[in-house]
C-alpha atoms as a PDB file:
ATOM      1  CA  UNK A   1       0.000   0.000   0.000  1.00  0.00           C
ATOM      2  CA  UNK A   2       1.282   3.497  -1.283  1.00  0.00           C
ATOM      3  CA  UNK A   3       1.741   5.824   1.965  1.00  0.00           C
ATOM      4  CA  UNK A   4       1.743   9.646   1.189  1.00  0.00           C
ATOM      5  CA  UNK A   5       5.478  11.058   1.083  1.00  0.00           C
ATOM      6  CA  UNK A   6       4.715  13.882   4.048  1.00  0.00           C
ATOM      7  CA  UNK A   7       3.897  10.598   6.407  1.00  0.00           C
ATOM      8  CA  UNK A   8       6.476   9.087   8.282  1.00  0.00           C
ATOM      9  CA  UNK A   9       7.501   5.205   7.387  1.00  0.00           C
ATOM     10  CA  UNK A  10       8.848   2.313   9.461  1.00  0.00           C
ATOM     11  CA  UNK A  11      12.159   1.457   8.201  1.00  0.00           C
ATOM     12  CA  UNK A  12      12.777  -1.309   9.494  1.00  0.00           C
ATOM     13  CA  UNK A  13      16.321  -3.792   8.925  1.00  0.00           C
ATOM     14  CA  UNK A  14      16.631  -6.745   8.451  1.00  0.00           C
ATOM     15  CA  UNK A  15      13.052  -7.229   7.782  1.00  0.00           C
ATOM     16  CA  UNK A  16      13.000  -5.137   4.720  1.00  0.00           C
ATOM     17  CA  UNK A  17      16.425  -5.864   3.519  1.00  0.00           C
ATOM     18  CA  UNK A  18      14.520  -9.886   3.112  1.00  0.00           C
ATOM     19  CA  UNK A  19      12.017  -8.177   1.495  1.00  0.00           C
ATOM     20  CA  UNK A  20      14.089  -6.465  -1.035  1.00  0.00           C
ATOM     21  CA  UNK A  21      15.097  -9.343  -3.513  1.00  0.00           C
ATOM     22  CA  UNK A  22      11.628  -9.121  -4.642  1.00  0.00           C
ATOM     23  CA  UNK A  23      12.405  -5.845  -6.384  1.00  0.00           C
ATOM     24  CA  UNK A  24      13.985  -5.795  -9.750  1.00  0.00           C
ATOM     25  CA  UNK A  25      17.107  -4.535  -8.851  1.00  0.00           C
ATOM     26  CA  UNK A  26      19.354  -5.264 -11.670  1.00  0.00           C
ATOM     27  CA  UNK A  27      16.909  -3.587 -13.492  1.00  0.00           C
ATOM     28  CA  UNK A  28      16.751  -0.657 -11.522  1.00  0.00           C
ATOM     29  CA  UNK A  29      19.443   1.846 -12.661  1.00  0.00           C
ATOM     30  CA  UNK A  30      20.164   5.598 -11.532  1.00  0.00           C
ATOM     31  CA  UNK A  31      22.072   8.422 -13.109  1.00  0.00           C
ATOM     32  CA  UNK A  32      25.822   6.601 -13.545  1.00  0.00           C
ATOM     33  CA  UNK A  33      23.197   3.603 -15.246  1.00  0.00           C
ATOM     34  CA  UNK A  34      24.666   1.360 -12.901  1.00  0.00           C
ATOM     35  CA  UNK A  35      22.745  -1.069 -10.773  1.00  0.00           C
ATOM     36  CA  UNK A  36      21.106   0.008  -7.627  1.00  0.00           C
ATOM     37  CA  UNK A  37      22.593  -2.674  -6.340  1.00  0.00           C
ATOM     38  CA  UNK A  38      26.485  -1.940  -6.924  1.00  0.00           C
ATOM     39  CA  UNK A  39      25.890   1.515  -5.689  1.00  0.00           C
ATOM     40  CA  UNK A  40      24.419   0.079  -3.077  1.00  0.00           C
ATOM     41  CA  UNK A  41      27.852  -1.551  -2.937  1.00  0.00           C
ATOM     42  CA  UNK A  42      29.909   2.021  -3.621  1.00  0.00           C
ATOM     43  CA  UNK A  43      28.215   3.806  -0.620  1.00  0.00           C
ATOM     44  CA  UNK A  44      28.482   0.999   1.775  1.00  0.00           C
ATOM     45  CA  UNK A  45      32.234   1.411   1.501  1.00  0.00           C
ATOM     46  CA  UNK A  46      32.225   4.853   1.704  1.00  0.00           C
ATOM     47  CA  UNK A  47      30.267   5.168   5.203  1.00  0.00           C
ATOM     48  CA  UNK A  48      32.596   2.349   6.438  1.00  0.00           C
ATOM     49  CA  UNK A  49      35.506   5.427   6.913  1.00  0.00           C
ATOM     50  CA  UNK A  50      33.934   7.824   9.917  1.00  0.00           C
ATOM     51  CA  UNK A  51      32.281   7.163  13.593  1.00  0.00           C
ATOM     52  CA  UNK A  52      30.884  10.980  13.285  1.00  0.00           C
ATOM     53  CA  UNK A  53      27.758  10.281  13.042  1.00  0.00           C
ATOM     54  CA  UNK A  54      27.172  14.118  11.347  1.00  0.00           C
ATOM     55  CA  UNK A  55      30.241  13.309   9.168  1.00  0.00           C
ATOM     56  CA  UNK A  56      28.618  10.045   7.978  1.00  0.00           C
ATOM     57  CA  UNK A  57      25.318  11.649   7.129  1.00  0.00           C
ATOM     58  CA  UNK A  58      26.715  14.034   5.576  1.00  0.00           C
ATOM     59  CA  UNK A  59      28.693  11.759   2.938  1.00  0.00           C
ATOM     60  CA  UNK A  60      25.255  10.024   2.460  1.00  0.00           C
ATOM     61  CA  UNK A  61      23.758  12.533   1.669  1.00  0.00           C
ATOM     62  CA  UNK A  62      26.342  13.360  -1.191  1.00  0.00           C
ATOM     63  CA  UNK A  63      26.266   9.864  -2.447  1.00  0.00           C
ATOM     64  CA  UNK A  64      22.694   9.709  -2.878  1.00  0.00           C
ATOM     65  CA  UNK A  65      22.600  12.971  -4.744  1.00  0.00           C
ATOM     66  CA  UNK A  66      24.729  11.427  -6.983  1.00  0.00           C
ATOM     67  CA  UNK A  67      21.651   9.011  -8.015  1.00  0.00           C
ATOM     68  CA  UNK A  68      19.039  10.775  -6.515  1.00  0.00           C
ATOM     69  CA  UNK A  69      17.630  14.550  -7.533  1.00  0.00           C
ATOM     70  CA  UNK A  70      16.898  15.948  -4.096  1.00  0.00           C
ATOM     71  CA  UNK A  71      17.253  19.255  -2.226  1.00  0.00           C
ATOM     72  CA  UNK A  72      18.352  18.224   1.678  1.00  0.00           C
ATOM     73  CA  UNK A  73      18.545  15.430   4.452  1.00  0.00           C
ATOM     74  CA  UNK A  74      17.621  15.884   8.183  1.00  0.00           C
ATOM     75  CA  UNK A  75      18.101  13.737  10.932  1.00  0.00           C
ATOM     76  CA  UNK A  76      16.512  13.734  13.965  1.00  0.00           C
ATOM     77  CA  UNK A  77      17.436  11.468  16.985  1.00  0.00           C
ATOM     78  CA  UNK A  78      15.967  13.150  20.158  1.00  0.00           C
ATOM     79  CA  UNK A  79      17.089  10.774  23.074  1.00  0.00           C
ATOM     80  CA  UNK A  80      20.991  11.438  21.733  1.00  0.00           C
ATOM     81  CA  UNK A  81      20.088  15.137  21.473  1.00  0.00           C
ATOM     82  CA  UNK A  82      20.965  14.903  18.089  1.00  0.00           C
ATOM     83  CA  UNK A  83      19.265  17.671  15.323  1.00  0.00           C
ATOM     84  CA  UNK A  84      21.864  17.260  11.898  1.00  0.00           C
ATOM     85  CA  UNK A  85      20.505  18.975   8.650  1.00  0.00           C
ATOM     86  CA  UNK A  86      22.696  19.254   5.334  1.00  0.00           C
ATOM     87  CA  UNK A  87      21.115  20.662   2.033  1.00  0.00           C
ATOM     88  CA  UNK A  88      18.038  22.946   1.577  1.00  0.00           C
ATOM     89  CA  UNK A  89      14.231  22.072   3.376  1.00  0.00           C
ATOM     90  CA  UNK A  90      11.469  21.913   0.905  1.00  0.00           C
ATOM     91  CA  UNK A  91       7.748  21.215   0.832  1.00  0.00           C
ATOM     92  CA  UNK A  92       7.852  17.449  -0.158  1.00  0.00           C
ATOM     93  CA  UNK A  93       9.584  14.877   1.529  1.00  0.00           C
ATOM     94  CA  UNK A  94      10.559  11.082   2.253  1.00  0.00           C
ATOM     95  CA  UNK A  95      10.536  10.589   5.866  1.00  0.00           C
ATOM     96  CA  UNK A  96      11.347   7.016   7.774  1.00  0.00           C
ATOM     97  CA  UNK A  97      11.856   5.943  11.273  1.00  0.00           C
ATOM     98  CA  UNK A  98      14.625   3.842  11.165  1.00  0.00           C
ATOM     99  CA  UNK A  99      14.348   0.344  13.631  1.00  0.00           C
ATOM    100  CA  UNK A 100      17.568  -2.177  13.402  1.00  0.00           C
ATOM    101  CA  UNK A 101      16.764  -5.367  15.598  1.00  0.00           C
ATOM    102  CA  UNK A 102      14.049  -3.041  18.089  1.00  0.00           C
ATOM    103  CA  UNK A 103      15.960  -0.611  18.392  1.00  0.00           C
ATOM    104  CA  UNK A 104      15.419   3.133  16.860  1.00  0.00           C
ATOM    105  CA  UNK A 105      18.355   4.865  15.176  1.00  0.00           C
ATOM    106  CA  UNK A 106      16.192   8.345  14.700  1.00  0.00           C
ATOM    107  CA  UNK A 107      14.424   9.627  11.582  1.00  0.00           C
ATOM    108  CA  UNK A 108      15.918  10.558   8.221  1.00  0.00           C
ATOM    109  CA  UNK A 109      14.133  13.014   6.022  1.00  0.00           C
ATOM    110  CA  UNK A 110      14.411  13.382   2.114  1.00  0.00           C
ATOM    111  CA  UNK A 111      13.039  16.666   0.772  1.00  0.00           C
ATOM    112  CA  UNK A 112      12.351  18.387  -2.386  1.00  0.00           C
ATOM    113  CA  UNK A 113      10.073  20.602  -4.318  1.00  0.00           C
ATOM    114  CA  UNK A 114       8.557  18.233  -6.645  1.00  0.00           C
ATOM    115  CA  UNK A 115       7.390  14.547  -5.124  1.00  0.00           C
ATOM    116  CA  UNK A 116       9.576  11.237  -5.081  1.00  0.00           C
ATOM    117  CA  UNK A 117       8.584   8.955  -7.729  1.00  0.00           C
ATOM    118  CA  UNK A 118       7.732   5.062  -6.439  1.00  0.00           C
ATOM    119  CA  UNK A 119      10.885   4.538  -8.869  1.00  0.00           C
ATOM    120  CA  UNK A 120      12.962   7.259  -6.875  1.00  0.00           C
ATOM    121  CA  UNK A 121      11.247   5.958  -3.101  1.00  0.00           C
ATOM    122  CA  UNK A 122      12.509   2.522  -4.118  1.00  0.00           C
ATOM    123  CA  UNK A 123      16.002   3.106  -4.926  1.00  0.00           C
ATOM    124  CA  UNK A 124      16.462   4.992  -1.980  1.00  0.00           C
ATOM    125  CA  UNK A 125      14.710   2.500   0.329  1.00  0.00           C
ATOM    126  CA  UNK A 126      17.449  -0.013  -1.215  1.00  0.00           C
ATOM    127  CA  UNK A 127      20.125   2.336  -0.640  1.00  0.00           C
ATOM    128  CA  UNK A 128      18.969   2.910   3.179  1.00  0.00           C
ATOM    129  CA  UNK A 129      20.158  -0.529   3.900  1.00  0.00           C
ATOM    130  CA  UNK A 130      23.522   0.400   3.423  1.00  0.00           C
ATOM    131  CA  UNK A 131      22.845   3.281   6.192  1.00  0.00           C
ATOM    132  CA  UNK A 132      21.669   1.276   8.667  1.00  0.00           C
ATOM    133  CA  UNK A 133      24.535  -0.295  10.153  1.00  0.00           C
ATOM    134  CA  UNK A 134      27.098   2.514   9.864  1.00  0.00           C
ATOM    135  CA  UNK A 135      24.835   4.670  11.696  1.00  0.00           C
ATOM    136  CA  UNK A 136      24.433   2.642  14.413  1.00  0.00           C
ATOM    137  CA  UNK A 137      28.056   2.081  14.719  1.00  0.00           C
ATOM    138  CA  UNK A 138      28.537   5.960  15.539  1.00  0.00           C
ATOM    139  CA  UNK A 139      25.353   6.091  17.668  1.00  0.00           C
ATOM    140  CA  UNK A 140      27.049   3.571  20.030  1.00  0.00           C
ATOM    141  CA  UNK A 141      30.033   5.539  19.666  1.00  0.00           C
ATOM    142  CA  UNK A 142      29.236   8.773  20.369  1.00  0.00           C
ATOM    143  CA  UNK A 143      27.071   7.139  23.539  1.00  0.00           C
ATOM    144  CA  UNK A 144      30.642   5.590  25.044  1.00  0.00           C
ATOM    145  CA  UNK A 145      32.292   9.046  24.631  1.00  0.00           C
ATOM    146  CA  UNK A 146      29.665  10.339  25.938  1.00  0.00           C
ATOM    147  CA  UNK A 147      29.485   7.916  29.580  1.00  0.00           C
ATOM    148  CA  UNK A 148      33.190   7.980  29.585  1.00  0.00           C
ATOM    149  CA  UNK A 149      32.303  11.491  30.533  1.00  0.00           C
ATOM    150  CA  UNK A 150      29.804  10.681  32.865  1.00  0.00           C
ATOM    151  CA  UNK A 151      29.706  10.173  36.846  1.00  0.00           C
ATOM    152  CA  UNK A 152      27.998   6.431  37.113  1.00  0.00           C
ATOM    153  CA  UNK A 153      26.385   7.221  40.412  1.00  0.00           C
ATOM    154  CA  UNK A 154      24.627  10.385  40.174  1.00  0.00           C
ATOM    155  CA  UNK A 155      24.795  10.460  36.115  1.00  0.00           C
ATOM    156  CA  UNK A 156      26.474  14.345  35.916  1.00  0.00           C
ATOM    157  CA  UNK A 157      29.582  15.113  34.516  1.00  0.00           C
ATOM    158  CA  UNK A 158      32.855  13.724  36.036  1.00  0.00           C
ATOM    159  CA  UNK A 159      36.118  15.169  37.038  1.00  0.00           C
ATOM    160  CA  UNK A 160      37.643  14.342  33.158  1.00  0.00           C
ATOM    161  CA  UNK A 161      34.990  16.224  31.577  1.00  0.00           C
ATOM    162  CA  UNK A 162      35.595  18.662  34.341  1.00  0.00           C
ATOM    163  CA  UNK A 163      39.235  19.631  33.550  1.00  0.00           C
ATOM    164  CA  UNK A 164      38.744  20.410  29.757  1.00  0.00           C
ATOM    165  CA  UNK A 165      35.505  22.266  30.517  1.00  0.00           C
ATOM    166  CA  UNK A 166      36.794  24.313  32.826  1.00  0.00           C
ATOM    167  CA  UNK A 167      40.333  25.410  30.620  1.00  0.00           C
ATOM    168  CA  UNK A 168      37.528  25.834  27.928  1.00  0.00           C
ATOM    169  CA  UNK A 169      35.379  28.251  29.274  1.00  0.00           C
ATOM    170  CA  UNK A 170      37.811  30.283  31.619  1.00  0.00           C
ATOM    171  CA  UNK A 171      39.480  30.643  28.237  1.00  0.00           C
ATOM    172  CA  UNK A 172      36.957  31.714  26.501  1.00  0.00           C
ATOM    173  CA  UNK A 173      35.353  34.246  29.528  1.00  0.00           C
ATOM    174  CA  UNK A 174      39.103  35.999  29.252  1.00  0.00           C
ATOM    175  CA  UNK A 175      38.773  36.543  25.582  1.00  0.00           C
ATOM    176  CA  UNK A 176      35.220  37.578  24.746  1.00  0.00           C
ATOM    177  CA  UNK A 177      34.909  39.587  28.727  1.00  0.00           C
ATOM    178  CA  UNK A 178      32.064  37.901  29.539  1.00  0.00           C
ATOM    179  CA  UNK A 179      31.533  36.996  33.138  1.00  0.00           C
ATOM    180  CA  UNK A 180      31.520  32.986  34.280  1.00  0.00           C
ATOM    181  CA  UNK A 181      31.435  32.060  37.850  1.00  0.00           C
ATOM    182  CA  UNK A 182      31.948  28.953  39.981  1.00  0.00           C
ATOM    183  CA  UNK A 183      30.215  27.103  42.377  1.00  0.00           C
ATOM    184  CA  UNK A 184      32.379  24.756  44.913  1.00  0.00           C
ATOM    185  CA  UNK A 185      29.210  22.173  47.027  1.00  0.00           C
ATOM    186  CA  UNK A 186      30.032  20.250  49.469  1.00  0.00           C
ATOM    187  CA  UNK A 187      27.102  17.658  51.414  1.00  0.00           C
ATOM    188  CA  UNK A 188      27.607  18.484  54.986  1.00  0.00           C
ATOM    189  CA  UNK A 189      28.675  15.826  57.527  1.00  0.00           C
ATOM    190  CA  UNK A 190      29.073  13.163  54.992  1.00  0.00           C
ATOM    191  CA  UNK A 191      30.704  10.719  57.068  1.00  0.00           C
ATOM    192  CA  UNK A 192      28.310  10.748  59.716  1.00  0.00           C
ATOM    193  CA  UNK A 193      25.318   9.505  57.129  1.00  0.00           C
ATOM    194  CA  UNK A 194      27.484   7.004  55.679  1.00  0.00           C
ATOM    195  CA  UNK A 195      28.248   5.612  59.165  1.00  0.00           C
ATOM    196  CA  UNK A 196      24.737   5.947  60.484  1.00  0.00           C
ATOM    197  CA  UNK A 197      22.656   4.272  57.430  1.00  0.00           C
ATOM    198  CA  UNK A 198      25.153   2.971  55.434  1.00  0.00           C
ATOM    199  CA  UNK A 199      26.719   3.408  52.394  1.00  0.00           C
ATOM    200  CA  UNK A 200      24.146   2.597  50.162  1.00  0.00           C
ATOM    201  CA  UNK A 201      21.871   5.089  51.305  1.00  0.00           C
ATOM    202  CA  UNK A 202      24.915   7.727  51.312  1.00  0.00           C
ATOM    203  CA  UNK A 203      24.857   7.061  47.725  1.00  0.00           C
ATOM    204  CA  UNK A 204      21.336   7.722  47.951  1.00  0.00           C
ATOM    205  CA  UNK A 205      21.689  11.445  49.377  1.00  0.00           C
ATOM    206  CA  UNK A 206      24.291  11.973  47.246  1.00  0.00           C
ATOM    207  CA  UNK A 207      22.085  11.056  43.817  1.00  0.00           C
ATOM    208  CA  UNK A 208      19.469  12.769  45.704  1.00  0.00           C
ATOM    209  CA  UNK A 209      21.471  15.997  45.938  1.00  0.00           C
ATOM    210  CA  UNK A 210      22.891  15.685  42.853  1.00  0.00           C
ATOM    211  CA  UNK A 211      19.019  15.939  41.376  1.00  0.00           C
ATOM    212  CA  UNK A 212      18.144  18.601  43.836  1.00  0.00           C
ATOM    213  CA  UNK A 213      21.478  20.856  42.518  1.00  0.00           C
ATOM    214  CA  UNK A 214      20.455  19.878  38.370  1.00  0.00           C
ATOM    215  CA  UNK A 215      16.356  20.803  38.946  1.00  0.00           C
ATOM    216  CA  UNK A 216      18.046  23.773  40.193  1.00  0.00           C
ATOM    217  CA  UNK A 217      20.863  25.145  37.677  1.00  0.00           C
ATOM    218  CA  UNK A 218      19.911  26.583  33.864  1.00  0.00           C
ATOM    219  CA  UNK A 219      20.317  24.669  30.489  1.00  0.00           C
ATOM    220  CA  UNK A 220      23.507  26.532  29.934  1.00  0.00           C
ATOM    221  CA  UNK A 221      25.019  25.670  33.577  1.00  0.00           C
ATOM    222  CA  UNK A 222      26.950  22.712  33.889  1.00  0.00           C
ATOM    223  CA  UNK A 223      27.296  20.112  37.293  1.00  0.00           C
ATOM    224  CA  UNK A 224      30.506  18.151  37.826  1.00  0.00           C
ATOM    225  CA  UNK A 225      30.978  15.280  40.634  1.00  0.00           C
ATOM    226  CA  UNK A 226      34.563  16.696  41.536  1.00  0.00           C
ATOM    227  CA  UNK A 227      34.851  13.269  44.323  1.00  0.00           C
ATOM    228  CA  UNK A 228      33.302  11.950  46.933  1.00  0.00           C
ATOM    229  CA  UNK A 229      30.468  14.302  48.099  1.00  0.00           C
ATOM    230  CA  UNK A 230      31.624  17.598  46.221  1.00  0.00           C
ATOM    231  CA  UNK A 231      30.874  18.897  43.311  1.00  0.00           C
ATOM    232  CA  UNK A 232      31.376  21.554  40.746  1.00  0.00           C
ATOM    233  CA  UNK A 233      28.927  23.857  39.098  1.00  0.00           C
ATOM    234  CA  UNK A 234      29.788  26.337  36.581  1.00  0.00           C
ATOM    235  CA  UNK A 235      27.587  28.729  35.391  1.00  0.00           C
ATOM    236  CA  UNK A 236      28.943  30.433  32.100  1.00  0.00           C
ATOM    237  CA  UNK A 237      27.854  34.668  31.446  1.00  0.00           C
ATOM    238  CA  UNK A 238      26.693  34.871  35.060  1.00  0.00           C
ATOM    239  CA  UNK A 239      28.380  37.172  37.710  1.00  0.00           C
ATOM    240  CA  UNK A 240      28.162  37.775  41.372  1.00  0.00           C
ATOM    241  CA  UNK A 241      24.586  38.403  41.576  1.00  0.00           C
ATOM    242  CA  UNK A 242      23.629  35.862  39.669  1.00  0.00           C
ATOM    243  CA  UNK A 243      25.493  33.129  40.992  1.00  0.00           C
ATOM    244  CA  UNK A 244      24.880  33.982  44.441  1.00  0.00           C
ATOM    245  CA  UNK A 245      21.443  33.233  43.538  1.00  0.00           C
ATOM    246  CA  UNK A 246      21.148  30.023  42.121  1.00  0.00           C
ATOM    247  CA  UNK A 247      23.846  29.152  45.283  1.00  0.00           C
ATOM    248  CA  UNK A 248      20.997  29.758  47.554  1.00  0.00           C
ATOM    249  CA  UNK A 249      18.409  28.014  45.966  1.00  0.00           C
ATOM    250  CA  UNK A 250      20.311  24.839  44.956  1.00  0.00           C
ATOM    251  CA  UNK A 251      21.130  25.111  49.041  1.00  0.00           C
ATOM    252  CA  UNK A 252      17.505  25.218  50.114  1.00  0.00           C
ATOM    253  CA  UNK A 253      16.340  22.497  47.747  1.00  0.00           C
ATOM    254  CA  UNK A 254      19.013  20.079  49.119  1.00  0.00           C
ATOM    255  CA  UNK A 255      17.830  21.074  52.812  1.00  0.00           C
ATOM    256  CA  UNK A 256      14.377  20.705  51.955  1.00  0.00           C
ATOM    257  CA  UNK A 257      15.095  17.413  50.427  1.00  0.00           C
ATOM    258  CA  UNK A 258      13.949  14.168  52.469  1.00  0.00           C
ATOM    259  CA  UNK A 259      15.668  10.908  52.143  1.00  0.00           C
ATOM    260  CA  UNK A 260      13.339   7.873  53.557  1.00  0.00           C
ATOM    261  CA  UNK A 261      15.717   5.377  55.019  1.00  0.00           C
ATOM    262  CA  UNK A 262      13.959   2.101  56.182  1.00  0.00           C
ATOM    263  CA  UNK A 263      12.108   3.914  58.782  1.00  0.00           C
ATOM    264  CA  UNK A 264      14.260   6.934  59.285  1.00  0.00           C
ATOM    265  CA  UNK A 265      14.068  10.008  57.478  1.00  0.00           C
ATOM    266  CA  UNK A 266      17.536  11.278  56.778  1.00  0.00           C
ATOM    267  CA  UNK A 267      17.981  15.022  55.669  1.00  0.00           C
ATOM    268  CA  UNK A 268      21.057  16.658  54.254  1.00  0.00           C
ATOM    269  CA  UNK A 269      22.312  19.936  53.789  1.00  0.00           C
ATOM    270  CA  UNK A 270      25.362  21.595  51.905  1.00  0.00           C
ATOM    271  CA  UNK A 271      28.136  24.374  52.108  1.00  0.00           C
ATOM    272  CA  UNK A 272      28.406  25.861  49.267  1.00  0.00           C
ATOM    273  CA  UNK A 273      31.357  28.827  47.870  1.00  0.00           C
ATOM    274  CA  UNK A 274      31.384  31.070  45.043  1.00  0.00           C
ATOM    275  CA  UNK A 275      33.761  32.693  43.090  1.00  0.00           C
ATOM    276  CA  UNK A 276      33.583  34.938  40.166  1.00  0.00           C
ATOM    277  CA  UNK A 277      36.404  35.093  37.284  1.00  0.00           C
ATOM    278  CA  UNK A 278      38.378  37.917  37.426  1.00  0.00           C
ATOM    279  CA  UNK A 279      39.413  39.323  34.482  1.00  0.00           C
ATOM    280  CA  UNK A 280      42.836  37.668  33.273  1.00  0.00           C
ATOM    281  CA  UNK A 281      42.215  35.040  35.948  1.00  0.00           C
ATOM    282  CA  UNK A 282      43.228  31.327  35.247  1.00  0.00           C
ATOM    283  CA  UNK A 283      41.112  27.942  35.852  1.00  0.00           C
ATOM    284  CA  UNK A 284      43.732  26.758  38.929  1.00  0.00           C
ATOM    285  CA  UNK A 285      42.784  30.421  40.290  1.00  0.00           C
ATOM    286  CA  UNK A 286      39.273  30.433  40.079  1.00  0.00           C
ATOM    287  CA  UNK A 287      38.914  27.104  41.422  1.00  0.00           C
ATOM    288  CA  UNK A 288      41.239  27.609  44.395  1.00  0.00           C
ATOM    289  CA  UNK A 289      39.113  30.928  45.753  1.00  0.00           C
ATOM    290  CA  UNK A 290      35.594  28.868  45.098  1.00  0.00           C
ATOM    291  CA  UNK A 291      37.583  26.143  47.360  1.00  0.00           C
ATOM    292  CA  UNK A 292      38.383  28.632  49.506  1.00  0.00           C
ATOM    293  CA  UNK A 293      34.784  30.761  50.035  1.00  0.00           C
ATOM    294  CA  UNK A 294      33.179  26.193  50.211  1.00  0.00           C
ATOM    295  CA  UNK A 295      36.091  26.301  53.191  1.00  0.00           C
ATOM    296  CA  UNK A 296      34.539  29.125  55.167  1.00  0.00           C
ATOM    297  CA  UNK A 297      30.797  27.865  54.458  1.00  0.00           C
ATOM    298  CA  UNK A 298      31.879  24.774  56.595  1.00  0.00           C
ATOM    299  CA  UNK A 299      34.049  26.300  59.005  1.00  0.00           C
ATOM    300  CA  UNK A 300      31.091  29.037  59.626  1.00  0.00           C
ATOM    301  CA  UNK A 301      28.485  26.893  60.356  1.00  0.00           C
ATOM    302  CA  UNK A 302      28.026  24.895  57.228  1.00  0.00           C
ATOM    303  CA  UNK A 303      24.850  24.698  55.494  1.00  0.00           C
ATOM    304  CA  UNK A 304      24.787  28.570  53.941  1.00  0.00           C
ATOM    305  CA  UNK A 305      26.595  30.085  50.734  1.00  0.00           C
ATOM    306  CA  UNK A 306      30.236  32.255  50.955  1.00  0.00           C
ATOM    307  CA  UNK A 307      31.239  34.559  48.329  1.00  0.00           C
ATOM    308  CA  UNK A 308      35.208  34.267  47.501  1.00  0.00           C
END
């Protein structure tokens, strides 16, 4: 049954790859009048040279314009964050959710002005196959970069993706003058929760304040587990005011926050210190006076904010 080119499709491999002998395909040429299926052949070992997944749609894209008269591609895979168009939009389009053994790579969108012929739909259907796998190969990539990056208990950033961060944006704050600020947290009397519930429910508080500190912070702010029970926040164009602010609140959601142990209720607060880049500053600088200001929180009283 024909489906109308602005729907989506179900692209699903292997169970259409067994479907596709049925299709003349040595019949089927394109613009080089070779046979779909030896530039099915041509592709496949062209997308065999790149895990970037933006790099490898992007020489699909060329190699189906090759055969193919179309305008632009867009992908679209939302859980990886991932939003990659190359070529022009236009009104009509080819659209399929691609599935490889249950699991969804995204969707890939062909547009142009004038609609796909079922000539054109099938050809590029065929060539899809040779998509498939390559794609998922960077998709799994990309996802081990990204959790070599990531803290495994509380799922934020680690201490590696910490230290290039950090150079990154203190570097870039010194050249463009825009202000960037740190936050240094610290969950108070650590020890003493680990000893009196355990450790498993220390990990607890700590995922618990790790949620309370990320409801907390903007999209553009960005958490760090810096070891143990302290962490880093760093909130880029945001000065004293600002980050004295969001200090306070992430501190009253973590001492709001309730943590049911069997029949206990255990309740945590933090120390928190702030510092503010000053102009020429360095990372090692910045970070030493937010250290500092987290320092004074606990020796003060704990459980309140302190300005480097």
């Amino acid at each position: 049954m024909r489906i109308e080119q602005s729907a989506t499709r179900d692209f699903t491999y292997p169970d259409l790859a067994r479907a596709i002998p049925v299709w003349p395909t040595e019949a089927i040429t394109v613009a080089a009048k070779q046979p779909v299926s030896d530039e099915s052949l041509r592709i496949t070992r062209a997308l065999q040279t790149t895990l970037d997944t933006e790099e490898l749609l992007e020489t699909f894209y060329k190699e189906i314009k090759k055969l193919i008269s179309y305008s632009g591609l867009s992908y679209s895979n939302i859980p990886q964050g991932i939003e990659y168009t190359v070529g022009k939009a236009a009104p009509h389009a080819c659209a399929y959710h691609l599935v490889i053994a249950g699991e969804s790579l995204g969707e890939l969108r062909f547009t142009r002005r004038k609609k796909f012929t079922d000539q054109e739909t099938m050809v590029i259907e065929y060539l899809m196959c040779s998509l498939v796998y390559p794609l998922r190969n960077t998709l799994m990539y990309k996802h081990a970069l990204q959790m070599a990056l990531k803290d495994p208990l509380t799922g934020v950033n680690n201490r590696v993706a910490m230290d290039s961060t950090l150079q990154r944006e203190v570097e870039l704050a010194n050249r463009y003058g825009t202000p960037l600020s740190l936050i240094a947290l610290d969950v108070d009397r650590f020890k003493r929760i680990n000893d009196t519930y355990g450790h498993a429910n220390g990990d607890r508080v700590l995922k618990s304040v790790a949620s309370a500190a990320v409801s907390s912070i903007r999209s553009t702010d960005i958490i760090f587990r810096f070891g143990g029970e302290e962490f880093i926040i760093l909130l880029s164009n945001t000065a004293e005011e600002g980050a004295l602010c969001l200090a306070e609140r992430i501190r009253q959601r973590i001492q709001a926050g309730k943590y049911m142990c069997n029949e206990a209720m255990i309740s945590a607060t933090a120390s928190l210190g702030v510092a503010c880049l000053n102009k020429g500053e360095n990372v090692h600088s910045l970070f030493s006076r937010a250290d500092q200001a987290l320092y004074r929180a606990k020796s003060e009283g704990r459980n309140c904010v302190k300005l480097a």
